[in-house]
C-alpha atoms as a PDB file:
ATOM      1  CA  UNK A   1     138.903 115.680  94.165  1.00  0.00           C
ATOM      2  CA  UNK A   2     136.146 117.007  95.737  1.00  0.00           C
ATOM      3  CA  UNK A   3     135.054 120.229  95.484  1.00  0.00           C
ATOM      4  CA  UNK A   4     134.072 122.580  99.064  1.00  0.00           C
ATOM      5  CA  UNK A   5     131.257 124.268  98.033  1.00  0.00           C
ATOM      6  CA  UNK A   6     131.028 128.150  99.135  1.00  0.00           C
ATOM      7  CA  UNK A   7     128.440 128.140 101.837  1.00  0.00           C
ATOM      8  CA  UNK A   8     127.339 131.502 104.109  1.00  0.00           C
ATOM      9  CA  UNK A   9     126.517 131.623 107.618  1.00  0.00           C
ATOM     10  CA  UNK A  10     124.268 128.867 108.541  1.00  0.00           C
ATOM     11  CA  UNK A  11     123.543 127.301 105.722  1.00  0.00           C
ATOM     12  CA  UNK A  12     123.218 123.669 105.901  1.00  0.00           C
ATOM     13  CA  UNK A  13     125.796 122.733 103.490  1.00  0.00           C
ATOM     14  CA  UNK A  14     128.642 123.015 105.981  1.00  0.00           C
ATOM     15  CA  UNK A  15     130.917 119.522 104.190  1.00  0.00           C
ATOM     16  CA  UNK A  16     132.629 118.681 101.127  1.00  0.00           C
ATOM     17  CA  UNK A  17     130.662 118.086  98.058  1.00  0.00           C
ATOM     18  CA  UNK A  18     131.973 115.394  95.580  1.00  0.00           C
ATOM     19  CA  UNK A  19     130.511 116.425  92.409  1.00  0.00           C
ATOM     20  CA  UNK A  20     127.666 114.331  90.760  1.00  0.00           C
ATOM     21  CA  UNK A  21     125.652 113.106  87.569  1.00  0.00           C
ATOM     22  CA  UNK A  22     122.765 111.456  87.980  1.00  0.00           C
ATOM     23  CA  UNK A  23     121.736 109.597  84.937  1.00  0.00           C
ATOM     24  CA  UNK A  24     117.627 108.241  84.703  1.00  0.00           C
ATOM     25  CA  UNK A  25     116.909 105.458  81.689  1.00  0.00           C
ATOM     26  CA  UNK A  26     113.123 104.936  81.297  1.00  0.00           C
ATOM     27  CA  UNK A  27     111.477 102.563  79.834  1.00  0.00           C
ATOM     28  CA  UNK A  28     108.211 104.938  79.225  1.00  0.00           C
ATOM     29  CA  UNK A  29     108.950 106.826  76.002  1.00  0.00           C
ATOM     30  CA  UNK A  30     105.854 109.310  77.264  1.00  0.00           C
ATOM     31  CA  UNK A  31     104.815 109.768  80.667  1.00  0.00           C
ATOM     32  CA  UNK A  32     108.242 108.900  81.994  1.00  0.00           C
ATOM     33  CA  UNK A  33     109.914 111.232  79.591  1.00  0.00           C
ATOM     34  CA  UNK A  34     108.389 114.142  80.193  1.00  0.00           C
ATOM     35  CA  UNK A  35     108.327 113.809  83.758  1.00  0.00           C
ATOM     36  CA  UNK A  36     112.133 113.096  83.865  1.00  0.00           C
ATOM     37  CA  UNK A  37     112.400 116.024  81.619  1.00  0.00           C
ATOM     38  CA  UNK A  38     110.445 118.081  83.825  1.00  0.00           C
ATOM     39  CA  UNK A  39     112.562 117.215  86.389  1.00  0.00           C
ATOM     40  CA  UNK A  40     116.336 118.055  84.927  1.00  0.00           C
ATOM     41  CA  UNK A  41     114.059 121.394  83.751  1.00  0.00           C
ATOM     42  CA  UNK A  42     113.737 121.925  87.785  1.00  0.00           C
ATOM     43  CA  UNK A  43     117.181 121.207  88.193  1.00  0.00           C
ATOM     44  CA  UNK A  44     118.119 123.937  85.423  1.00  0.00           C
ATOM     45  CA  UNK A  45     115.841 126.593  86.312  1.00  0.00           C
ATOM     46  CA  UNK A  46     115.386 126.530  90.473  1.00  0.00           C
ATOM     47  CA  UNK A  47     118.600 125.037  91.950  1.00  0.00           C
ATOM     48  CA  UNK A  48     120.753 127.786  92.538  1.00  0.00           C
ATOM     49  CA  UNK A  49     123.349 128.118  89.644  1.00  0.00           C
ATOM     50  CA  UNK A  50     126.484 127.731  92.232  1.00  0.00           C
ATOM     51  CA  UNK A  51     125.390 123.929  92.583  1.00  0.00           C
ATOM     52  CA  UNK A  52     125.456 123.348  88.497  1.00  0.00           C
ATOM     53  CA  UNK A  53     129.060 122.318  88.782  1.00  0.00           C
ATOM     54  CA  UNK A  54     128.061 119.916  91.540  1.00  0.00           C
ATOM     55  CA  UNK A  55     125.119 118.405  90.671  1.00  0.00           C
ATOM     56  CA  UNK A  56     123.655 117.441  87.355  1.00  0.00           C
ATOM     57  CA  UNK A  57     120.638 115.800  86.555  1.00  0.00           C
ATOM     58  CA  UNK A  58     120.653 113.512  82.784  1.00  0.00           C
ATOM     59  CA  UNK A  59     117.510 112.188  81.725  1.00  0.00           C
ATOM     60  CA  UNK A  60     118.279 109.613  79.266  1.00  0.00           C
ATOM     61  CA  UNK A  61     117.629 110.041  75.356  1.00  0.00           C
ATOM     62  CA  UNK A  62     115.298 106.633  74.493  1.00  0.00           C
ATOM     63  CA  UNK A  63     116.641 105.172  71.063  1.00  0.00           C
ATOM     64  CA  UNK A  64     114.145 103.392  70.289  1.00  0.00           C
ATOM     65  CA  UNK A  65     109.761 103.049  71.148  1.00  0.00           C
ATOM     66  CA  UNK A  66     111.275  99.469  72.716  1.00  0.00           C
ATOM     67  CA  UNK A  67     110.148  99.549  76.260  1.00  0.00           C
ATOM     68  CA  UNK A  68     112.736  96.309  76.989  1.00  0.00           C
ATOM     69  CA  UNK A  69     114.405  96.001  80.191  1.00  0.00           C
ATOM     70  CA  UNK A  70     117.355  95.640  78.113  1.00  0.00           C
ATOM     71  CA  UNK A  71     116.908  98.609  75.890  1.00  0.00           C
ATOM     72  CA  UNK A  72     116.332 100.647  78.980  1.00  0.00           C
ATOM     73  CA  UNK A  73     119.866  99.259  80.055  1.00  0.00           C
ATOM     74  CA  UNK A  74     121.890  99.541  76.424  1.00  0.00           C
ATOM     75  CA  UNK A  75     120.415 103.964  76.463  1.00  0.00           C
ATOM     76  CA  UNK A  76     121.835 104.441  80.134  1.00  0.00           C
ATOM     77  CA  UNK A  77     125.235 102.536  78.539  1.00  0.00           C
ATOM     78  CA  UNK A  78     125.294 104.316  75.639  1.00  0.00           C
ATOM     79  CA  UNK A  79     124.446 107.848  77.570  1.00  0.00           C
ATOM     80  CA  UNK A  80     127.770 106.986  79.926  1.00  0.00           C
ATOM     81  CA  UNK A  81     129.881 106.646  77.094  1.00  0.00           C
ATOM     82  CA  UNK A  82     128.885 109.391  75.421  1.00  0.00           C
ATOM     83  CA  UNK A  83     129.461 111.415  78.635  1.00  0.00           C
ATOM     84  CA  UNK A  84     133.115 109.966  78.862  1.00  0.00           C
ATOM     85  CA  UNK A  85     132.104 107.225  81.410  1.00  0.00           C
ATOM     86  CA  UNK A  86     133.598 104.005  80.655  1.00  0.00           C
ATOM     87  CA  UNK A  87     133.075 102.680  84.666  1.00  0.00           C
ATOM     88  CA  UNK A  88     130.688 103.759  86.982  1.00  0.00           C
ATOM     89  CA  UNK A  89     132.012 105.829  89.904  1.00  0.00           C
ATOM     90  CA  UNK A  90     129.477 105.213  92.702  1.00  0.00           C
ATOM     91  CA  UNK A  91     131.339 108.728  94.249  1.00  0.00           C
ATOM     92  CA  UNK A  92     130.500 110.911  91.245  1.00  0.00           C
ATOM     93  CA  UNK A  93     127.847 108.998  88.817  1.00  0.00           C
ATOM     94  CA  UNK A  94     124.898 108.006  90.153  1.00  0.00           C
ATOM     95  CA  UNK A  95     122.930 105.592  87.501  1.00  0.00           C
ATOM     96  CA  UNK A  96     118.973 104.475  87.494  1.00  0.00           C
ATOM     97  CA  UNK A  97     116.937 102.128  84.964  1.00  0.00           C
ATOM     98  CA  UNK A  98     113.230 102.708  85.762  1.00  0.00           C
ATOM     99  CA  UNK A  99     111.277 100.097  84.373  1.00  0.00           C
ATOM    100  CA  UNK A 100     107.716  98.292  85.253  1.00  0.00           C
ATOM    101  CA  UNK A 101     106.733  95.358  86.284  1.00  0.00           C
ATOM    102  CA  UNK A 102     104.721  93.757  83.472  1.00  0.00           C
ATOM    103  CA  UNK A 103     104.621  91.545  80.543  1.00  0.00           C
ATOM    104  CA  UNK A 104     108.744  91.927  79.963  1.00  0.00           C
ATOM    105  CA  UNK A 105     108.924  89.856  83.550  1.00  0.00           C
ATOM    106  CA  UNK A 106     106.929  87.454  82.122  1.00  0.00           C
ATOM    107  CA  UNK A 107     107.150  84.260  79.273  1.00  0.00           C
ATOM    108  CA  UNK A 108     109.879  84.915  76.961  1.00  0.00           C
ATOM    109  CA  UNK A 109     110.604  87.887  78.270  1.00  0.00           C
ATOM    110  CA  UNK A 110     111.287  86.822  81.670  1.00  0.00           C
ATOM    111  CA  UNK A 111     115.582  85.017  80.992  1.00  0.00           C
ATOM    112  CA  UNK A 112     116.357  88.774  79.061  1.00  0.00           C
ATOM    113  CA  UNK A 113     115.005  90.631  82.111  1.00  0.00           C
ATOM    114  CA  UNK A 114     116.401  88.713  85.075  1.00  0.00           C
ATOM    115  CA  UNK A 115     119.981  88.972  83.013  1.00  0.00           C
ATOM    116  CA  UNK A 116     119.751  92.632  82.433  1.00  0.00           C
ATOM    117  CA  UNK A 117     118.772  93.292  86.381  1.00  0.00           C
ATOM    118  CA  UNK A 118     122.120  91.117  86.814  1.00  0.00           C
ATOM    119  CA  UNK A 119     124.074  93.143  85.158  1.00  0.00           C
ATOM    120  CA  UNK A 120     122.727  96.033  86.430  1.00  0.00           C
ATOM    121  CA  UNK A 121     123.975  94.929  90.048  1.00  0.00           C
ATOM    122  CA  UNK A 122     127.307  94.470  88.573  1.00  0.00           C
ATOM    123  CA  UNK A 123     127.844  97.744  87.269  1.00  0.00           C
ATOM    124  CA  UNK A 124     126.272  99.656  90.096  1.00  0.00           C
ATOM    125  CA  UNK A 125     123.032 100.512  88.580  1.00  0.00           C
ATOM    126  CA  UNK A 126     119.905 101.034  90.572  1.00  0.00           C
ATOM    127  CA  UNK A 127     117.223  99.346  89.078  1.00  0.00           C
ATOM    128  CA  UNK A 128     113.889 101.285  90.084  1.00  0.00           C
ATOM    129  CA  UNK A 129     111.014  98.882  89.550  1.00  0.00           C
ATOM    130  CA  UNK A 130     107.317  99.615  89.917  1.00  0.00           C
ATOM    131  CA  UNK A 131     104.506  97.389  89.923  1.00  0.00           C
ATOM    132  CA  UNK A 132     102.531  96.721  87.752  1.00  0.00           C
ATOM    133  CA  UNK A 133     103.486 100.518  86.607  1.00  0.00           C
ATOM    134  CA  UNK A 134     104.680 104.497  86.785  1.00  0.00           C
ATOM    135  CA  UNK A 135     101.457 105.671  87.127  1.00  0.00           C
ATOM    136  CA  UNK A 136     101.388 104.254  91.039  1.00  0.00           C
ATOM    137  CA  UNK A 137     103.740 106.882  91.601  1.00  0.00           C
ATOM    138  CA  UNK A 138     102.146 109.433  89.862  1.00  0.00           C
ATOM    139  CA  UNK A 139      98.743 108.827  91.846  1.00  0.00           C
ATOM    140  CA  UNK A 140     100.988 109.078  94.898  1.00  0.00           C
ATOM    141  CA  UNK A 141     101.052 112.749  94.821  1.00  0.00           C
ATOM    142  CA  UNK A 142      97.390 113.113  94.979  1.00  0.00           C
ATOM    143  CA  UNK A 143      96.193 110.307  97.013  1.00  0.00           C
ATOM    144  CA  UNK A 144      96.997 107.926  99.883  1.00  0.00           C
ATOM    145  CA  UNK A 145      97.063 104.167  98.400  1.00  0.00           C
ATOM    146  CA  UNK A 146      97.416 102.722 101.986  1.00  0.00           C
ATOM    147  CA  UNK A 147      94.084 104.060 103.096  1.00  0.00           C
ATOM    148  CA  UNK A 148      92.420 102.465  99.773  1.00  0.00           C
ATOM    149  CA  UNK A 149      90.100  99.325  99.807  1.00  0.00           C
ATOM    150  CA  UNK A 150      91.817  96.168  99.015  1.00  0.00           C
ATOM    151  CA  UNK A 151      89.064  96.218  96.371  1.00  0.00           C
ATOM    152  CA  UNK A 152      90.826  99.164  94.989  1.00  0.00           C
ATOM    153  CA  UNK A 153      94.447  98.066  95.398  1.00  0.00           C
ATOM    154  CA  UNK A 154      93.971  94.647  93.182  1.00  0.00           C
ATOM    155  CA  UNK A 155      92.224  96.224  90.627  1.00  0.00           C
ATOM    156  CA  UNK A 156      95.038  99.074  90.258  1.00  0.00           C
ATOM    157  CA  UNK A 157      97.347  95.761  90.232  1.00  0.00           C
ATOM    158  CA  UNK A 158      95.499  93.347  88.329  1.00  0.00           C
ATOM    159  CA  UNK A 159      94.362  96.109  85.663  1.00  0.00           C
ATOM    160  CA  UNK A 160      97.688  97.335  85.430  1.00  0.00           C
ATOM    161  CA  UNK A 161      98.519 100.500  83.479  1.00  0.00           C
ATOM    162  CA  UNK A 162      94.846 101.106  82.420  1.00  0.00           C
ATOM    163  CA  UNK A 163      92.884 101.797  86.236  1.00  0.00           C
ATOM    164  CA  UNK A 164      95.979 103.607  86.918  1.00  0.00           C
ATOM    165  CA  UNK A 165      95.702 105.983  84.036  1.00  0.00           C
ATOM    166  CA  UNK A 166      92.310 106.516  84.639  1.00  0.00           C
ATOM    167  CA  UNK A 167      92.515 107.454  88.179  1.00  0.00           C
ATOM    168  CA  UNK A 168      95.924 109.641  87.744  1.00  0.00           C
ATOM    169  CA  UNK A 169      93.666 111.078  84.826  1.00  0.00           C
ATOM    170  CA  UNK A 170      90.748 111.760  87.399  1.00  0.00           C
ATOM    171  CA  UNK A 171      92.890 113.375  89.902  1.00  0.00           C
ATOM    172  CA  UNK A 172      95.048 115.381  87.642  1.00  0.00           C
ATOM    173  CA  UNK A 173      92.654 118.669  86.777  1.00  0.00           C
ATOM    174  CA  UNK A 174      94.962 119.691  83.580  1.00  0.00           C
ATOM    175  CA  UNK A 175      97.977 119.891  85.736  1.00  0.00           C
ATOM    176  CA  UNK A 176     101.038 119.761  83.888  1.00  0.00           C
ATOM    177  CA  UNK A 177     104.752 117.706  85.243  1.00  0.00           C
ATOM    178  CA  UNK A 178     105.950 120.703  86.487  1.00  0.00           C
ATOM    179  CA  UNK A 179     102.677 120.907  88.943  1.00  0.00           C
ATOM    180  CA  UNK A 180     102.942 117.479  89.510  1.00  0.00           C
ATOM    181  CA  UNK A 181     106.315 117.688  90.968  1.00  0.00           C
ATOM    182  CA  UNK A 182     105.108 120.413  93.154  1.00  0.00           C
ATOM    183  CA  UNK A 183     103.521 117.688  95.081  1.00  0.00           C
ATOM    184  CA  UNK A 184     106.622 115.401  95.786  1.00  0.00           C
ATOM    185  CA  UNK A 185     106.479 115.393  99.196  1.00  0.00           C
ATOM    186  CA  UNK A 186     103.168 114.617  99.342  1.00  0.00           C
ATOM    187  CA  UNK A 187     104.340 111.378  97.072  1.00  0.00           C
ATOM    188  CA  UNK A 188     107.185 110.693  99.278  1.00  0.00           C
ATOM    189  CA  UNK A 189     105.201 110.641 102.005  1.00  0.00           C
ATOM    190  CA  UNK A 190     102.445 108.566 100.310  1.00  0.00           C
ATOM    191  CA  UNK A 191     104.480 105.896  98.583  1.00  0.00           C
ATOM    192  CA  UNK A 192     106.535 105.382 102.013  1.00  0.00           C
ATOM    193  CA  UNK A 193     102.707 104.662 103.742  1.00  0.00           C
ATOM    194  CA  UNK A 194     102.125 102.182 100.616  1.00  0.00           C
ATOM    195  CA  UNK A 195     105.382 100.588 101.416  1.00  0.00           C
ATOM    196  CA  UNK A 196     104.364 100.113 104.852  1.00  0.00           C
ATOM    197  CA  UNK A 197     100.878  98.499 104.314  1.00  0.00           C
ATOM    198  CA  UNK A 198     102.114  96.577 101.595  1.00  0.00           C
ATOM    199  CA  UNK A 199     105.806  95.116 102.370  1.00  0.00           C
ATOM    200  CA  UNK A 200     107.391  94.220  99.728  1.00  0.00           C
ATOM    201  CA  UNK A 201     111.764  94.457  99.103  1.00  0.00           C
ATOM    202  CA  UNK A 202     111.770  92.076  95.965  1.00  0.00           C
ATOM    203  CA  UNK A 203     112.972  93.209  92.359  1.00  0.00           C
ATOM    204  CA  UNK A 204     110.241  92.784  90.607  1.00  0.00           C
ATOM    205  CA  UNK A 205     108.512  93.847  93.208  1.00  0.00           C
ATOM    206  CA  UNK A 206     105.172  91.300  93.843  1.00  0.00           C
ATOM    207  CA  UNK A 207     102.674  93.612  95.397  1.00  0.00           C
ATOM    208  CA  UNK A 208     101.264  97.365  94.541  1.00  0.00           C
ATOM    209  CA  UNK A 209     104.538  98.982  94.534  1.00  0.00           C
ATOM    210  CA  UNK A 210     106.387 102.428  93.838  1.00  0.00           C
ATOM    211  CA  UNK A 211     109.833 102.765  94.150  1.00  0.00           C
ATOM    212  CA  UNK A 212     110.316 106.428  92.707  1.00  0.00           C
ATOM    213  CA  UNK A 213     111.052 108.260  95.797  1.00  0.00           C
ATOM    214  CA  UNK A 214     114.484 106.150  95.835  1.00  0.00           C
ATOM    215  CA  UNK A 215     115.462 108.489  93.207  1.00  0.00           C
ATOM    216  CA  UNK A 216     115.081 111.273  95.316  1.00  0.00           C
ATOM    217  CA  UNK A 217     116.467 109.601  97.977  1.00  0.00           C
ATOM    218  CA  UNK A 218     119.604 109.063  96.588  1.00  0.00           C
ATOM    219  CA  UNK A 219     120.044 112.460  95.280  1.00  0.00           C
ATOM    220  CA  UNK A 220     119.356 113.309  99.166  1.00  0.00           C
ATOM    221  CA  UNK A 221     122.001 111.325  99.840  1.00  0.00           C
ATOM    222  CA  UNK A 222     124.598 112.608  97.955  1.00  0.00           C
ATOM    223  CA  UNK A 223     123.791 115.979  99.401  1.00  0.00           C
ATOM    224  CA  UNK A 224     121.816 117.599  96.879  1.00  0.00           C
ATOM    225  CA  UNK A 225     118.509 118.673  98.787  1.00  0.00           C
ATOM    226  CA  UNK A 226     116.549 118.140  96.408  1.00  0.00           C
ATOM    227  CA  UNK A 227     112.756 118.595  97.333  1.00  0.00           C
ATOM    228  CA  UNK A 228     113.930 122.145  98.547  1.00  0.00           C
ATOM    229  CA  UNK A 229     113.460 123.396  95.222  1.00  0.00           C
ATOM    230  CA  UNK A 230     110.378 121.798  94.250  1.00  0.00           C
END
């Protein structure tokens, strides 16, 4: 049932709230887990406690150093179930595998990954892909891809992971997650412009590609303003 959230005069939640989990697998048992985990530590410390019962944000527990699509897939299924879930309730549980676009969408690989992104549409999973890696999102928040060289743009594709690192790595300055997400707008803003120079709706995705901010988006969506608190 959902649950009318106490709201004073003129604030901007003025509609029922259906309460929500969001769960996050990673395939990244580093960078992506610690920024995840940054993130649920926003959502502990700087949303307002009277939204706790309404909105909670899971970062999933990786089982293993695997970085398989369908890993990624069996921790998000194993988190459910250990949160009572048995079936996804797109009203109240809203589920995301985050996962690259390299060498597991490739060779051998390739059968395993296409079957786990199937059954991922099945069960109502979003499957958040980047190409080739995380690390174009994380250079999102300090720097505008779509104004880069094409020069730039296929070696941060063709080079994968390691240009990327380097260049987050440049334009970090010892700034930890937490700093980092201070800049999500910014990133929003940025990989939207990305999006728009270089078109691209397939999963994999075939060009430079983040696809992050649909995260946020879809916590957005469900009511939870989420950038607010950054």
């Amino acid at each position: 049932m959902a649950i009318k959230k106490p709201v004073s005069q003129g604030s901007r939640y003025k509609q029922k709230i259906d309460p929500v989990m969001f769960f996050i697998a990673y395939e990244g048992a580093k960078d992506e887990a610690e920024y995840f985990n940054a993130l649920a530590e926003i959502f502990s410390t700087r949303v307002p406690k009277r939204l706790h019962n309404l909105f909670q944000f899971i970062p999933v527990d990786k089982t293993t150093t695997n970085g398989a699509n369908s890993w990624v897939y069996l921790d998000l299924v194993q988190s459910l179930k250990s949160h009572g879930i048995s079936q996804i309730n797109r009203a109240h549980h809203v589920t995301f595998i985050v996962i690259d676009c390299d060498h597991y969408f490739t060779g051998t690989h390739l059968t395993s990954s296409m079957q786990t992104l199937q059954l991922c549409k099945q069960k109502n999973i979003n499957v958040i892909c980047s190409n080739p890696s995380f690390e174009v999102w994380r250079l999102c928040h300090y720097l505008d891809l779509s104004t880069c060289s094409d020069d730039f743009l296929n070696k941060a594709l063709i080079n994968k992971k390691f240009f990327l690192k380097k260049e987050v790595s440049k334009k970090l300055g010892g700034e930890s997650y937490l700093d980092q997400i201070k800049r999500t707008k910014i990133a929003l803003q940025n990989e939207d412009k990305l999006k728009q120079r270089l078109n691209c709706i397939k999963t994999p995705p075939t060009k430079l590609q983040s696809n992050i901010g649909l995260i946020f988006k879809q916590i957005e969506l469900k009511g939870m303003p989420i950038t607010d608190y950054l």
